[in-house]
N, C-alpha and C. Protein backbone atom coordinates (compact mmCIF):
# COMPACT_ATOMS: atom_id res chain seq x y z
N UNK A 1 74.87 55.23 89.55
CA UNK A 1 75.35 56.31 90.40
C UNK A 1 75.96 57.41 89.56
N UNK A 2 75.71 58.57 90.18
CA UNK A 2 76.41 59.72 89.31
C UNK A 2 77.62 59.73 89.78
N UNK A 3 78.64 60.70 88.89
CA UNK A 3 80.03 61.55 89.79
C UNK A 3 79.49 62.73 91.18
N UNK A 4 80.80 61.80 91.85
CA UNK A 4 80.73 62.71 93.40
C UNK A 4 80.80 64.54 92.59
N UNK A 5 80.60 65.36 93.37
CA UNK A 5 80.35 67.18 92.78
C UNK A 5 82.02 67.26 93.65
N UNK A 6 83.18 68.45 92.90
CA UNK A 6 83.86 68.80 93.28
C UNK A 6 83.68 69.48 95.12
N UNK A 7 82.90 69.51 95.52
CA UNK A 7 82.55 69.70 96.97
C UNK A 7 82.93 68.66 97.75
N UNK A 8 82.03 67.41 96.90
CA UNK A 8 82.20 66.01 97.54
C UNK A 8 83.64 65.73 97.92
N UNK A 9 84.61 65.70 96.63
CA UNK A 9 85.60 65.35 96.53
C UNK A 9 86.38 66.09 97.34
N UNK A 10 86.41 67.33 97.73
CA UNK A 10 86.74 68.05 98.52
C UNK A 10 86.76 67.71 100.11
N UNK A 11 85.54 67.18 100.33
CA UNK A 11 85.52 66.79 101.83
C UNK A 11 86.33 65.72 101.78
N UNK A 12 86.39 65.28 100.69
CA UNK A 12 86.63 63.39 101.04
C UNK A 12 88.21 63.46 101.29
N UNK A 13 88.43 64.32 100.66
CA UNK A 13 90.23 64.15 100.37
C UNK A 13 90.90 65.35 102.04
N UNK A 14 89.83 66.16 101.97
CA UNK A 14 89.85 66.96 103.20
C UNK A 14 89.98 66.21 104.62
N UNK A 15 89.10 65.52 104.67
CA UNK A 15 89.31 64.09 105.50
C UNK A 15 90.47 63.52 105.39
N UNK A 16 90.51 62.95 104.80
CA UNK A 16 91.58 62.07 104.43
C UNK A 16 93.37 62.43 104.70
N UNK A 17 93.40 63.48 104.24
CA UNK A 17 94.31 64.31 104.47
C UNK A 17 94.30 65.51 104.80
N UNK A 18 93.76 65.78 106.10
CA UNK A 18 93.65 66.69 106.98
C UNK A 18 95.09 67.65 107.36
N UNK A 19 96.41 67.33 107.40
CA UNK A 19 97.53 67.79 107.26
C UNK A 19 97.85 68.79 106.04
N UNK A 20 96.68 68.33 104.73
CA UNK A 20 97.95 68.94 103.74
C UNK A 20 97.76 70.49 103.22
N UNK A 21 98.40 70.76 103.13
CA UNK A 21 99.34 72.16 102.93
C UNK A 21 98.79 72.79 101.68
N UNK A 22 97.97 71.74 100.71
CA UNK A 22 97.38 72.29 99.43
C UNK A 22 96.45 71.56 98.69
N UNK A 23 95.38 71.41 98.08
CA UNK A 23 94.30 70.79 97.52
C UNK A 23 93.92 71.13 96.58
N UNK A 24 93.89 71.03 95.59
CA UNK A 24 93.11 71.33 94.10
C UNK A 24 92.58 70.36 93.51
N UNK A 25 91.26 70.33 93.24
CA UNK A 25 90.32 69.99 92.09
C UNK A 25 90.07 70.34 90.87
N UNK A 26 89.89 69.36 90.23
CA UNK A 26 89.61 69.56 88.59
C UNK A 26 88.55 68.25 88.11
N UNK A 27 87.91 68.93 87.58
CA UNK A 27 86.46 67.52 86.95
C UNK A 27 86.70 67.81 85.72
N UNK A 28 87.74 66.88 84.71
CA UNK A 28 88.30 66.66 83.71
C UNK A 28 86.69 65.69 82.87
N UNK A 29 85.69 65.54 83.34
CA UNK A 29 85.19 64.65 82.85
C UNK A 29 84.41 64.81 81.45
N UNK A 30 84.15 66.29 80.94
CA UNK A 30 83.93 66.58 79.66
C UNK A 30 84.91 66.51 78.73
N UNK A 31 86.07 66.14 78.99
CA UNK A 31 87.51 65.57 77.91
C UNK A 31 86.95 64.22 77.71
N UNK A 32 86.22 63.32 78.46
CA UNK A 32 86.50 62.26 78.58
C UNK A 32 84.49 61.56 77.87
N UNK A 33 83.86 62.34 77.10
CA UNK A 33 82.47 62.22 76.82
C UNK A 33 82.43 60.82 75.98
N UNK A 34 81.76 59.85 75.85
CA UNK A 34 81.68 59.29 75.25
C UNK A 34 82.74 57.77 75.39
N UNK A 35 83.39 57.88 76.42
CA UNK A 35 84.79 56.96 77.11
C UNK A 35 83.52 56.14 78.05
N UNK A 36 83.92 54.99 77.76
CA UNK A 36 83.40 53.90 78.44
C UNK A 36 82.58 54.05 79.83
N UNK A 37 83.97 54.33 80.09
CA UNK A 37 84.06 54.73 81.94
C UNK A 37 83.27 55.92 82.38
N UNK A 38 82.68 56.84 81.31
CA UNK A 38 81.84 58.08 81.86
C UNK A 38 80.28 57.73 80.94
N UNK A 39 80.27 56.50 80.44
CA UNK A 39 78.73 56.10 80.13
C UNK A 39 78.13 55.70 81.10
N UNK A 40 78.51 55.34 82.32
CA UNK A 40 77.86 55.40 83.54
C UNK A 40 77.25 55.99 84.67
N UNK A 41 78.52 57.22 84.17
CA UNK A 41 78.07 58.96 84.76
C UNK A 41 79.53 58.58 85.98
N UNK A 42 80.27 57.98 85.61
CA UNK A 42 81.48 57.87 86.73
C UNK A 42 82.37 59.30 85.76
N UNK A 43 82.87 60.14 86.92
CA UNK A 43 83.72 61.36 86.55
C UNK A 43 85.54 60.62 86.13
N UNK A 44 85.99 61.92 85.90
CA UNK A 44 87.39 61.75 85.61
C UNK A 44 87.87 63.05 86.46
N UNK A 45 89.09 63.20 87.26
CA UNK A 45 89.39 64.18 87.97
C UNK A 45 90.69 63.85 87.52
N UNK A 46 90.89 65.72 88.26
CA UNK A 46 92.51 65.47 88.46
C UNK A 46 92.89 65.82 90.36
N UNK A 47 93.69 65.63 90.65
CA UNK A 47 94.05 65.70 92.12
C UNK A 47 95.44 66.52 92.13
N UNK A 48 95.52 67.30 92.80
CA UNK A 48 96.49 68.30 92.86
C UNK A 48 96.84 68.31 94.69
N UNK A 49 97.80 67.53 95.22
CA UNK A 49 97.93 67.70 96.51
C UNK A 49 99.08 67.47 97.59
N UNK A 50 99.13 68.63 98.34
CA UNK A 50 100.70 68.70 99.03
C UNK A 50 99.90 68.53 100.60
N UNK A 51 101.15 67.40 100.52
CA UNK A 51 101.10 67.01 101.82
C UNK A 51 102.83 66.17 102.74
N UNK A 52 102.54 66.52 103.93
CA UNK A 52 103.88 65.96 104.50
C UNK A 52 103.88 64.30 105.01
N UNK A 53 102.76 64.11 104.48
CA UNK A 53 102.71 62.21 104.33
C UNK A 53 103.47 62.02 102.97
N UNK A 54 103.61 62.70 101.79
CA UNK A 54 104.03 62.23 101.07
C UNK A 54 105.93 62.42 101.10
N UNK A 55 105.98 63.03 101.93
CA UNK A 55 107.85 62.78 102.24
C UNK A 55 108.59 61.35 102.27
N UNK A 56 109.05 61.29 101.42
CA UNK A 56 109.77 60.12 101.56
C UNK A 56 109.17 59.06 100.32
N UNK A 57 107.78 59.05 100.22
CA UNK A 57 107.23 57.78 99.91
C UNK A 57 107.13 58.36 98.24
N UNK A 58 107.25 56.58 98.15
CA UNK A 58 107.29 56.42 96.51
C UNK A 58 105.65 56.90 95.72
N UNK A 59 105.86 56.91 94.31
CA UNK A 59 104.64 57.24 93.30
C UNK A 59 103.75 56.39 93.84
N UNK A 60 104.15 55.59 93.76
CA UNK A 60 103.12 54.08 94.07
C UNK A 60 101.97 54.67 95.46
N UNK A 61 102.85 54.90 96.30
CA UNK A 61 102.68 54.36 97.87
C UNK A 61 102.18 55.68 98.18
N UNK A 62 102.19 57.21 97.13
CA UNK A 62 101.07 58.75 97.48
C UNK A 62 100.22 58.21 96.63
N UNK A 63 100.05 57.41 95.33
CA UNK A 63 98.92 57.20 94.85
C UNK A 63 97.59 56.18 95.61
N UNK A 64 98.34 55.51 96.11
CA UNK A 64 97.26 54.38 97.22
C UNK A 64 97.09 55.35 98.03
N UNK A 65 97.57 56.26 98.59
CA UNK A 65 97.34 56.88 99.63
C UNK A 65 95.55 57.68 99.21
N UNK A 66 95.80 58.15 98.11
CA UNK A 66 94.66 59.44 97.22
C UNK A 66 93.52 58.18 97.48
N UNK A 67 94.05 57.51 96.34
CA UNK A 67 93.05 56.70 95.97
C UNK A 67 91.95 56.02 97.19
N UNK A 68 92.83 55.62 98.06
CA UNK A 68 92.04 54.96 99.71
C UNK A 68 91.01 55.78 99.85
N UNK A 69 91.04 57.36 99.69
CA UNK A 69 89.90 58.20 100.04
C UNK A 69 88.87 57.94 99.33
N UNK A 70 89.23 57.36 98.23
CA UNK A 70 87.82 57.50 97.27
C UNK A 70 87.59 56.18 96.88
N UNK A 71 88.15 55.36 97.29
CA UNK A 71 88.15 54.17 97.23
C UNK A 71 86.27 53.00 96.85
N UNK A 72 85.48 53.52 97.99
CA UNK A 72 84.33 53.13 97.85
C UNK A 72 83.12 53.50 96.68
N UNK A 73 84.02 54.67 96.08
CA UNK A 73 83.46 54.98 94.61
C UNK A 73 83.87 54.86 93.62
N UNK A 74 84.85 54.21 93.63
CA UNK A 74 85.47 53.67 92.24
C UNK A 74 84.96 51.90 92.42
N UNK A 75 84.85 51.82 90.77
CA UNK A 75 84.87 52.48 89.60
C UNK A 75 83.14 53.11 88.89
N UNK A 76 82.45 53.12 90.28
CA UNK A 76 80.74 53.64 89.63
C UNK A 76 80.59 55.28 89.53
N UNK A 77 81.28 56.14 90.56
CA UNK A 77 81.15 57.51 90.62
C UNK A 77 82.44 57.88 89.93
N UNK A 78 83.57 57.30 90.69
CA UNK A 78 84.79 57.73 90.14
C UNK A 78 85.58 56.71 89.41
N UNK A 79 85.68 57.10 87.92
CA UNK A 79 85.72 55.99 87.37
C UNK A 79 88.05 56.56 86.93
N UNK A 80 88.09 57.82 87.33
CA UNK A 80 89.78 57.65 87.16
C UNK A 80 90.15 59.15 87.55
N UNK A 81 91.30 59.17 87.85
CA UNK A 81 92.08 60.22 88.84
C UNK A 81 93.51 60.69 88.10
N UNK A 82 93.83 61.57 87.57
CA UNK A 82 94.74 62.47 87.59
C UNK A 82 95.40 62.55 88.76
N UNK A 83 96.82 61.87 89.47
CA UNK A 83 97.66 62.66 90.58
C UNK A 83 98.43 63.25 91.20
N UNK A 84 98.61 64.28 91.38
CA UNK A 84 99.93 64.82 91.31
C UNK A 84 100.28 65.10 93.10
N UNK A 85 101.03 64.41 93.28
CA UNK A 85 100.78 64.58 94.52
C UNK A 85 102.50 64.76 95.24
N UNK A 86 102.95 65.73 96.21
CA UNK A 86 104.14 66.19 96.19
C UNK A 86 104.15 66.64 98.13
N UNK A 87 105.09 66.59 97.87
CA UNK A 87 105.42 66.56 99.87
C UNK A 87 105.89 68.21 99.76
N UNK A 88 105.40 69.38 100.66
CA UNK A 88 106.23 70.76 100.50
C UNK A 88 107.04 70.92 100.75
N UNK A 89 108.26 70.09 100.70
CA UNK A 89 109.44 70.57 99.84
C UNK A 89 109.71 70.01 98.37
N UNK A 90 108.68 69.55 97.75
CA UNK A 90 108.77 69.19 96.36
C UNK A 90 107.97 69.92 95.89
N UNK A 91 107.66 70.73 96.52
CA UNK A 91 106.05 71.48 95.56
C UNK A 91 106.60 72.83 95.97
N UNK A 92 107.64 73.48 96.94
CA UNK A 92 108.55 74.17 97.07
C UNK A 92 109.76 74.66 95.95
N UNK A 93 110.36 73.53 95.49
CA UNK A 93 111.13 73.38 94.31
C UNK A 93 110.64 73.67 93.17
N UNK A 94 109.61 73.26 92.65
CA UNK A 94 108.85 72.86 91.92
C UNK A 94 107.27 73.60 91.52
N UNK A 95 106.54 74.67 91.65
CA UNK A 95 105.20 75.10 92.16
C UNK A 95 104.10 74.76 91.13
């Protein structure tokens, strides 16, 4: 299987978190040429995303959250994720 196209990833997380307030993509996967995990053609991203599910909840518990979306493509399409993920009033503080 190849990497999902930043479009893909877009719907998926669009879905997923239909609430949030901000979304950014990045296909980090030419840093990563020759890494195990992209001899398969699985990408490397980064995730950039504000949302008001993440109020309150720990690193742990917004990263399961990301990850659930893409869940059925890891580790053949998406083989690892960059997350930065912040509730808007942390991404308020913080931009």
């Amino acid at each position: 299987m190849t990497r999902p196209s930043l479009d893909e990833l877009r719907e998926r997380f669009a879905g997923a978190f239909p609430e949030a307030d901000s979304l950014e993509l990045q296909d980090d996967s030419h840093l990563h040429a020759g890494h195990a995990g992209s001899a398969g053609g699985a990408g490397h991203y980064t995730v950039r995303i504000v949302s008001p599910r993440f109020d309150g909840a720990s690193t742990v518990a917004r990263h399961r959250l990301v990850y659930d979306a893409v869940r059925e493509w890891m580790p053949h399409r998406v083989h690892a994720l960059v997350i930065v993920a912040r509730s808007p009033a942390e991404a308020q503080a913080r931009p």
